[in-house]
Structure formats: structure tokens, C-alpha cells
Protein backbone atom coordinates (compact mmCIF):
# COMPACT_ATOMS: atom_id res chain seq x y z
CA UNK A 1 12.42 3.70 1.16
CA UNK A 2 9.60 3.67 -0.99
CA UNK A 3 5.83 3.89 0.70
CA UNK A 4 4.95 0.63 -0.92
CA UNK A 5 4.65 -3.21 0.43
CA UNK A 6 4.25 -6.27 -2.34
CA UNK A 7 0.88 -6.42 -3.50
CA UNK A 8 0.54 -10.24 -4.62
CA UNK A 9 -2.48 -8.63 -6.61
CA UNK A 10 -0.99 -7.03 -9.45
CA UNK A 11 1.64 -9.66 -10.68
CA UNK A 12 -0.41 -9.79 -14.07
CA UNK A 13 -1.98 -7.03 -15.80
CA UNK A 14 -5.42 -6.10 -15.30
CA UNK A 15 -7.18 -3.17 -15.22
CA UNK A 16 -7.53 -0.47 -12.45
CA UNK A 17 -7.82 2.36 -11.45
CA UNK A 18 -7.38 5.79 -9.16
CA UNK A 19 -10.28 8.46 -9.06
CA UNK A 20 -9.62 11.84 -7.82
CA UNK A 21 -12.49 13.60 -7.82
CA UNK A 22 -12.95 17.55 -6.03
CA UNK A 23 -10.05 16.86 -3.48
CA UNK A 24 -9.03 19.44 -1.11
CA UNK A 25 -6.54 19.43 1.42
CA UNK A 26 -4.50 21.73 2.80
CA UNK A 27 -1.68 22.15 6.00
CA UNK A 28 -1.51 25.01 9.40
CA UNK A 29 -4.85 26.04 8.10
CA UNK A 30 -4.02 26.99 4.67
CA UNK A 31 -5.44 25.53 1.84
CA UNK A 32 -3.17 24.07 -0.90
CA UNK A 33 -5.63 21.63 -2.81
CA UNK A 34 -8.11 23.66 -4.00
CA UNK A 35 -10.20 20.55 -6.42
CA UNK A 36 -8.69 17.80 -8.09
CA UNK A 37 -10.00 16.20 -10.58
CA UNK A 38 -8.22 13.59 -12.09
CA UNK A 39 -8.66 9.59 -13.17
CA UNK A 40 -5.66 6.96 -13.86
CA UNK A 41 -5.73 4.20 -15.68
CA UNK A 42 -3.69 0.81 -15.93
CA UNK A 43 -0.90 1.70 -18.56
CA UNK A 44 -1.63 5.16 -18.97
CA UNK A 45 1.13 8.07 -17.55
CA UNK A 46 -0.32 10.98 -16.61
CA UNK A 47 2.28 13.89 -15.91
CA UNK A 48 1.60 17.07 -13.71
CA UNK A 49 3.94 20.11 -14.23
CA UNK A 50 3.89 23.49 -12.18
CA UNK A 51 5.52 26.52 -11.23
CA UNK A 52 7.00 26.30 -7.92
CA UNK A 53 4.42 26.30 -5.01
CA UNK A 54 1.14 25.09 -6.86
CA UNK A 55 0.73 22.02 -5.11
CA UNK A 56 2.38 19.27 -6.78
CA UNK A 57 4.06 17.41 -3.99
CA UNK A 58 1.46 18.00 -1.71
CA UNK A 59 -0.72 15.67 -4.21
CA UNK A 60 1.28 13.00 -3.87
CA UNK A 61 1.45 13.31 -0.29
CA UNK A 62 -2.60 13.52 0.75
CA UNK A 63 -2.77 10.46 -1.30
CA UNK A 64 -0.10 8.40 0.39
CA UNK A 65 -0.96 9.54 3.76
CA UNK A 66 1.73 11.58 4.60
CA UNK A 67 0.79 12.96 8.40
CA UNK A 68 0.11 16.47 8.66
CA UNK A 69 -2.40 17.05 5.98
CA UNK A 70 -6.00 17.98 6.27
CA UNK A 71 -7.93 16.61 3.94
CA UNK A 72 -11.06 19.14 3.54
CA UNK A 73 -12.98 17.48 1.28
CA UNK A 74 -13.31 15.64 -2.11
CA UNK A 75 -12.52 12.20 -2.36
CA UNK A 76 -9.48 9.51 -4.17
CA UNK A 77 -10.35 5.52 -4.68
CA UNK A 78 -8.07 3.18 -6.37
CA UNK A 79 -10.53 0.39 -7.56
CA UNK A 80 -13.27 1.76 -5.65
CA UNK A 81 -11.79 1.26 -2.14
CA UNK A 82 -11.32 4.86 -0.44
CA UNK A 83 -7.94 5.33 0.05
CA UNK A 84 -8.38 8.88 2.03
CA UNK A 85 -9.82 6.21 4.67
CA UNK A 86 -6.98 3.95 5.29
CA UNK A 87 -3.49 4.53 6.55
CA UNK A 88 -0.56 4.14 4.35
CA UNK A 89 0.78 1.22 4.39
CA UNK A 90 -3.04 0.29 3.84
CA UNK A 91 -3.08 2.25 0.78
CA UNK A 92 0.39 0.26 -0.12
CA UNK A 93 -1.23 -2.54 0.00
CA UNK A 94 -4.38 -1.64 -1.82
CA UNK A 95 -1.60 -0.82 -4.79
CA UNK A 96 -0.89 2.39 -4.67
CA UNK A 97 3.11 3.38 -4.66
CA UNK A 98 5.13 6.20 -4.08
CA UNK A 99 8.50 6.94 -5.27
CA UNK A 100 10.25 9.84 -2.90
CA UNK A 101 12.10 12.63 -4.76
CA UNK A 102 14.62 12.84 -1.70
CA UNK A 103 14.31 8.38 -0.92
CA UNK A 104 15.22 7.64 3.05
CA UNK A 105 18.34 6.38 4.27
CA UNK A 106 17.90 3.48 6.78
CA UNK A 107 21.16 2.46 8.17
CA UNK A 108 21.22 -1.65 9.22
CA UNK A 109 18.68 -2.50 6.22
CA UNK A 110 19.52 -3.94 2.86
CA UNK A 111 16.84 -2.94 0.09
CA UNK A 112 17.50 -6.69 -0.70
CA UNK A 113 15.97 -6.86 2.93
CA UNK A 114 13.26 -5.15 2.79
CA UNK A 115 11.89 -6.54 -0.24
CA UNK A 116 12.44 -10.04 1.46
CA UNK A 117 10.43 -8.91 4.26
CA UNK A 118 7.70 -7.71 2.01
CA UNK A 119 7.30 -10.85 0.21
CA UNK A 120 6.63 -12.73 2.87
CA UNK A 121 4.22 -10.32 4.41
CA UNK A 122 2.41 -10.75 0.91
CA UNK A 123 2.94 -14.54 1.54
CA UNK A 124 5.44 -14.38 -1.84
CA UNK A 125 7.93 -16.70 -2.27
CA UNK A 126 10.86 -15.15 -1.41
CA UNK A 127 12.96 -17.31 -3.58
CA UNK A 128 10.96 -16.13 -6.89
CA UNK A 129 11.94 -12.74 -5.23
CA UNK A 130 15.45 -12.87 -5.06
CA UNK A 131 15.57 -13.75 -8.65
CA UNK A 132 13.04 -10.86 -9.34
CA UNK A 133 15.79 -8.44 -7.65
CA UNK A 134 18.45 -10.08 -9.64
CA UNK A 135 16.64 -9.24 -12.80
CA UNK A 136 16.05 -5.84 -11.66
CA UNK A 137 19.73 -5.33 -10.75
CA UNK A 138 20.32 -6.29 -14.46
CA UNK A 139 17.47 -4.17 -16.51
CA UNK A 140 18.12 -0.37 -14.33
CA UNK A 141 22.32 -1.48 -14.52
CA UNK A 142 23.11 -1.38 -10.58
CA UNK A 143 26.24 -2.02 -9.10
CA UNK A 144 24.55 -5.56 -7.31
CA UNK A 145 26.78 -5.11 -4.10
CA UNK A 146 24.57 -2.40 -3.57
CA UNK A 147 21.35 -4.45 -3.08
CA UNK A 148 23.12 -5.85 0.35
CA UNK A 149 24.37 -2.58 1.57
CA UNK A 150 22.41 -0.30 4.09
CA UNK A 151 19.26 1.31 2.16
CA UNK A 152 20.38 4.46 0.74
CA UNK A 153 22.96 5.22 2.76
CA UNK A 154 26.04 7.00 1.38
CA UNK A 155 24.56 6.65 -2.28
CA UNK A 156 24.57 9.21 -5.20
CA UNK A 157 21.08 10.71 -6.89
CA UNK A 158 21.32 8.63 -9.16
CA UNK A 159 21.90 5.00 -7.17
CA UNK A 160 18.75 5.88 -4.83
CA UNK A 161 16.57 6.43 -7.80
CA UNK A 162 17.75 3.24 -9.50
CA UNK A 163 16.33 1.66 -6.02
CA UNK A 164 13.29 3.47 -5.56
CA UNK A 165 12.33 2.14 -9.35
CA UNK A 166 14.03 -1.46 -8.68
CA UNK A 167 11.38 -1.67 -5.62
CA UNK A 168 8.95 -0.48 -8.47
CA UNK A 169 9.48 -3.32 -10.79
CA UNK A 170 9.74 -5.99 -7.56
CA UNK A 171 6.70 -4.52 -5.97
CA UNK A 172 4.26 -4.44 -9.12
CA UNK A 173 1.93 -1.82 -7.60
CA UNK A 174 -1.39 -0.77 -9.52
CA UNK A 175 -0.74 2.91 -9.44
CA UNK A 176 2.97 4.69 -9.23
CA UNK A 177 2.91 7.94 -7.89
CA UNK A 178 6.65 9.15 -9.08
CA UNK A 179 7.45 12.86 -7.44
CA UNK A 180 10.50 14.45 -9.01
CA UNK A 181 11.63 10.95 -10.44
CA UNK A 182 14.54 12.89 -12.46
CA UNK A 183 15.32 15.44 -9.65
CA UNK A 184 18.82 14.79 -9.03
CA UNK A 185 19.88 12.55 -12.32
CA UNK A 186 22.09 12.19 -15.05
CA UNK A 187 21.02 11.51 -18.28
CA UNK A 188 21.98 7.84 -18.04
CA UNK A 189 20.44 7.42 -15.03
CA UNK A 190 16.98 9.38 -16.38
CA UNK A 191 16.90 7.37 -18.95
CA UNK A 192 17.32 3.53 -17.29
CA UNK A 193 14.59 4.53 -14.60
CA UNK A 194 12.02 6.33 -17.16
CA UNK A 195 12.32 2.87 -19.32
CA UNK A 196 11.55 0.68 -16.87
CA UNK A 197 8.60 2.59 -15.56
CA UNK A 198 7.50 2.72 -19.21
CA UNK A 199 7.94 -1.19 -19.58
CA UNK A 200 6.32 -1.19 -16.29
CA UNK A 201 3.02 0.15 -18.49
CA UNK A 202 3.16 -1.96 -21.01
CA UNK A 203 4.15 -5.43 -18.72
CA UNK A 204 1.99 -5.23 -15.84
CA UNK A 205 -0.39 -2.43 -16.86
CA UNK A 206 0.84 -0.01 -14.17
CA UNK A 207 -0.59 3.59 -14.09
CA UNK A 208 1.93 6.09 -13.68
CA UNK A 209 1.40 9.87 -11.98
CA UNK A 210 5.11 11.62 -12.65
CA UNK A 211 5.19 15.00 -11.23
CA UNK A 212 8.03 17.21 -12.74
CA UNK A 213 9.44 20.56 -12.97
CA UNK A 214 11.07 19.73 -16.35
CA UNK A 215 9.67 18.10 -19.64
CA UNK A 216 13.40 16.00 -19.93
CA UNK A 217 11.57 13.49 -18.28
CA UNK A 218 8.80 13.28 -20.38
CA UNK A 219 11.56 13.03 -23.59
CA UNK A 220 12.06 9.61 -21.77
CA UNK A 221 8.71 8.76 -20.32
CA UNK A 222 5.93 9.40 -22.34
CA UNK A 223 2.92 10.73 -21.55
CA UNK A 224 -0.73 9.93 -22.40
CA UNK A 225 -1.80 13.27 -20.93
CA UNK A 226 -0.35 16.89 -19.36
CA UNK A 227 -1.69 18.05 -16.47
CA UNK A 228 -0.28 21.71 -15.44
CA UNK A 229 -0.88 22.58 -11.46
CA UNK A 230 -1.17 26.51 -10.33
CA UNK A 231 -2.61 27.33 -7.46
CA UNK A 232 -4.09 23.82 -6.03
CA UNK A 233 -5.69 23.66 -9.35
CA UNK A 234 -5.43 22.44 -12.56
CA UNK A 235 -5.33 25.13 -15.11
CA UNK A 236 -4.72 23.16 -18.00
CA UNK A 237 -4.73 19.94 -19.15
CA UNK A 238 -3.74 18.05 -22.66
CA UNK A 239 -1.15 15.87 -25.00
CA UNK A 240 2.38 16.06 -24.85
CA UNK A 241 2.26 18.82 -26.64
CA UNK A 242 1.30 20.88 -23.81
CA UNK A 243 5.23 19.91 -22.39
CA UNK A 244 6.08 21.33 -25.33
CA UNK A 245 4.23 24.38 -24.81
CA UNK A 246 5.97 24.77 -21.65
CA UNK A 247 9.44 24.16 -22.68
CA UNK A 248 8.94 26.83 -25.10
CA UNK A 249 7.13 29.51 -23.27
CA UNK A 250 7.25 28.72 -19.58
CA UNK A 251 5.05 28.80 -17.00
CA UNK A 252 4.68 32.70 -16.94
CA UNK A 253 4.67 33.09 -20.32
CA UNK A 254 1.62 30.19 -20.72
CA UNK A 255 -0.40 31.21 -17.27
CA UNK A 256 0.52 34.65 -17.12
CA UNK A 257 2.44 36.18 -13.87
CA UNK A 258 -0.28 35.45 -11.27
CA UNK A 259 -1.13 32.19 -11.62
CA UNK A 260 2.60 31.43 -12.40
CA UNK A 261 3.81 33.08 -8.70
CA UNK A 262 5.82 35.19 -10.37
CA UNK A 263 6.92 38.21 -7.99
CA UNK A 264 7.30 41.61 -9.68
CA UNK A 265 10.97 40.92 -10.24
CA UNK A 266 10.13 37.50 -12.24
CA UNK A 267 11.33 35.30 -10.00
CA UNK A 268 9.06 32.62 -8.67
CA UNK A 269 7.73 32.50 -5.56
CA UNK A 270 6.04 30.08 -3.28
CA UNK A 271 2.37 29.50 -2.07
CA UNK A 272 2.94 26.49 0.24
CA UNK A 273 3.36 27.72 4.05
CA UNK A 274 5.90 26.12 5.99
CA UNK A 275 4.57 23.24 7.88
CA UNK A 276 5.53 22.52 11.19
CA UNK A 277 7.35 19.17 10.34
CA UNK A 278 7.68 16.39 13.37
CA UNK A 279 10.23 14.45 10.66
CA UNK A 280 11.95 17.72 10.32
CA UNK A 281 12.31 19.75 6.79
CA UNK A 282 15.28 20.73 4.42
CA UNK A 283 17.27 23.08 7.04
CA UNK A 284 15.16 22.88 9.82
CA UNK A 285 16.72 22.09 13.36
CA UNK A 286 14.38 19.34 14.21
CA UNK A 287 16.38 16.89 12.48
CA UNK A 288 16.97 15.04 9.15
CA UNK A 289 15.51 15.79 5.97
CA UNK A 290 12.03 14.95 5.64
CA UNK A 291 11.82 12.64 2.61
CA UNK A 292 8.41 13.83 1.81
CA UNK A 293 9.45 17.39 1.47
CA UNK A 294 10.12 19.05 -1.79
CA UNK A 295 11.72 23.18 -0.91
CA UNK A 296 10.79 23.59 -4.52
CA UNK A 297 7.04 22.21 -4.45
């Protein structure tokens, strides 16, 4: 489930916009964030690539909310409210979105549910909804039965990324924060959920933040600017060209071994500690997956 509720705000397109400015933040002590700088506009996609380990999930994280983080200084506004102030379904509402690179199971809720429920938190009418979900269902090609089954549950990669970007186009956010959108995808898949966020930009005006390993999602969603992440800092920054940089040389070969986290043997390391997880990490005892948690990131 996505960390968003209907924001009856942004149903047309107008202008806004999320200011990162010196954040830090960091987890057990450690510092992960070390200064971000970074501004997003309404209908401009701004992608941020790195080596395993630099930070990228942990990003998207501070600024949703996700418990565990200290945020040690700096600051991030979406239309001048401070969302490192507010708790995250405040920052939902405020317009900010996340779409989880591992989404949630909840057994005994429909996504067809949940986005009921929203609307009428929102004070939506839920009838202009269900036709909103219908549409959806249409545009990203989703078997419809699964609208009405439990959220998530039992699904492939690819069906619980079609619903994490079908609660995208209900919800009309301000800002999208995607992390790993094409982890787990086919091609097909890729390319019905990068469209839609990239209609998404052009309809309503929505400002996109897609953090990836791989420029294959950038062949479908284009970006206005490159971002590359090592070391809680951004290193580089440019066109889509610098994706194409990347693709061709790689992260070592473009940062060098150091900043990459390349061990002596080549193989890339990572930087994050473990964090002591009350949701309970990939292969920890503590429980299920964590949604929020990315082994790679």
C-alpha cells in the first residue's frame, strides 16, 4: 500500500513544489545523508541513480517519514509547508506520495477499498472514484477482478506495481516519490507504469523523483534531469545523457572505485548499516519484509 491518502488539492494542474535543501539524516548513529540539495517541480522527473549503498532509498524514506531515521539537519518543504515536521500520513496529505519498491500485502482489503476509504476522508465523491479506478484498470491493462481482491496479496511484480501506479493516477498527489518503480518488471509491465507516470506530468502537473539502479527505466520515463547518489551525496548531476554515461561506463568507471564502493575485488559493497527494524527486514527473524527496505540501497 502506497504512503499516500487523496489529496482533493491536486485534481487540476498547478504548480508546486518540493525543496530539499542541506538534508542530513542518518540511522544507529551513522550518517547516511550527508546534504541534499535538490528542488522538484510540477511536471518535471527528476531521476537519482547510485551504486549500491549511497543512500538512495533512505531519501525517499526521511521524506515520507519512515520511523527510525534521524534527521540531523537540513530541511524538505513541498509548497512551503515543512514536511520533516509532520507525520506521514500528514505529508500524504500535504501531496507528497510514495510508491514502495517491495508494495505491502494487506490481507481483508481491496485496493478498490482503500481508495474508497480515501475519498471520503478527502470528502471525494466516491462515485466519481469508482469510475476513476475503472479508467485506471483500463489505461495500466489490469486484470479488474484484481481491484476487489485482498491488496497485494498473492500477486506477481508486476500486478503490485500496476497498483501502486493505479493509486498514483486515483490519488493525484503533487510530488511522486517512485523507489525502484521497475525493480521486479517485465518490459510490458515497465512500460504501462512509466507511461502513465509520464501522462501523470503532463495531465495533472505531477513532479516525479524515480530512484533506479538501471537507466531501462529512464528509456520509458524520461527525465528532465540525472541526479547520481555516492556516499549521501550527490556527486553529479545533469541531462539524460548522464544515464547514458552510466550505461556505458558504470558507476566505477564514472566515480572511480571509492566513491563507487567498490571492494578490491570489484564487487560492490554497502555503506548503509543494518538498522534495527521493528517491521522486520529482508531475512530478519522479526517478521515480514519491511516494505520500506531495499537489501540493495
Amino acid at each position: 500500500m502506497s504512503s499516500a491518502t487523496i489529496n482533493a488539492g491536486t485534481s487540476t494542474k498547478v504548480g508546486h513544489v518540493l525543496e530539499i535543501s542541506g538534508l542530513r539524516a542518518g540511522v544507529s548513529g551513522k550518517e547516511i545523508l550527508r546534504g541534499i540539495d535538490l528542488t522538484v517541480r510540477s511536471g518535471e522527473v527528476h531521476a537519482v541513480m547510485g551504486p549500491n549503498g549511497s543512500g538512495k532509498s533512505t531519501l525517499a524514506h526521511v521524506l515520507m517519514g519512515r520511523p527510525g531515521y534521524e534527521v540531523l539537519g537540513g530541511s524538505a518543504t513541498l509548497d512551503g509547508v515543512d514536511l520533516l515536521g509532520l507525520e506521514p500520513w500528514q505529508r500524504a496529505q500535504a501531496g507528497l506520495f510514495l510508491a514502495l519498491q517491495y508494495p505491502t500485502e494487506v490481507p481483508g482489503v481491496s485496493l478498490h477499498a482503500l481508495l474508497e476509504s480515501a475519498a471520503r476522508a478527502a470528502g471525494r465523491d466516491v462515485v466519481a472514484v469508482d469510475a476513476e479506478i475503472r479508467a485506471e484498470v483500463e489505461r495500466l491493462a489490469l486484470e479488474p477482478r484484481l481491484v476487489d481482491r485482498p491488496l497485494n496479496v498473492d500477486l506477481s511484480g508486476g500486478e503490485k506495481k500496476k497498483n501502486e501506479t493505479l493509486q498514483l493516477g486515483v490519488l493525484r498527489p503533487a510530488i511522486a516519490l517512485l523507489d525502484e518503480l521497475d525493480s521486479g518488471l517485465d518490459i510490458d509491465a515497465l512500460r504501462a507504469c512509466a507511461r502513465r507516470v509520464e501522462a501523470a506530468t503532463e495531465e495533472v502537473g505531477l513532479g516525479v523523483l524515480a530512484i533506479t539502479h538501471y537507466s531501462r527505466l529512464l528509456h520509458e520515463l524520461r527525465a528532465d534531469r540525472v541526479h547520481v547518489l555516492a556516499k549521501g551525496q550527490f556527486v553529479r548531476s545533469g541531462g539524460p545523457e548522464l544515464a547514458l554515461e552510466l550505461e556505458e561506463h558504470g558507476y566505477g568507471g564514472m566515480l572511480g572505485a571509492e566513491l563507487a564502493g567498490e571492494a578490491e575485488t570489484g564487487q560492490p559493497v554497502s555503506i548503509r548499516p543494518p538498522i534495527d527494524d521493528p517491521f522486520g527486514g529482508p531475512g530478519s527473524p522479526a517478521g515480514p519484509a519491511d516494505p520500506f527496505a531495499d537489501p540493495l540501497a
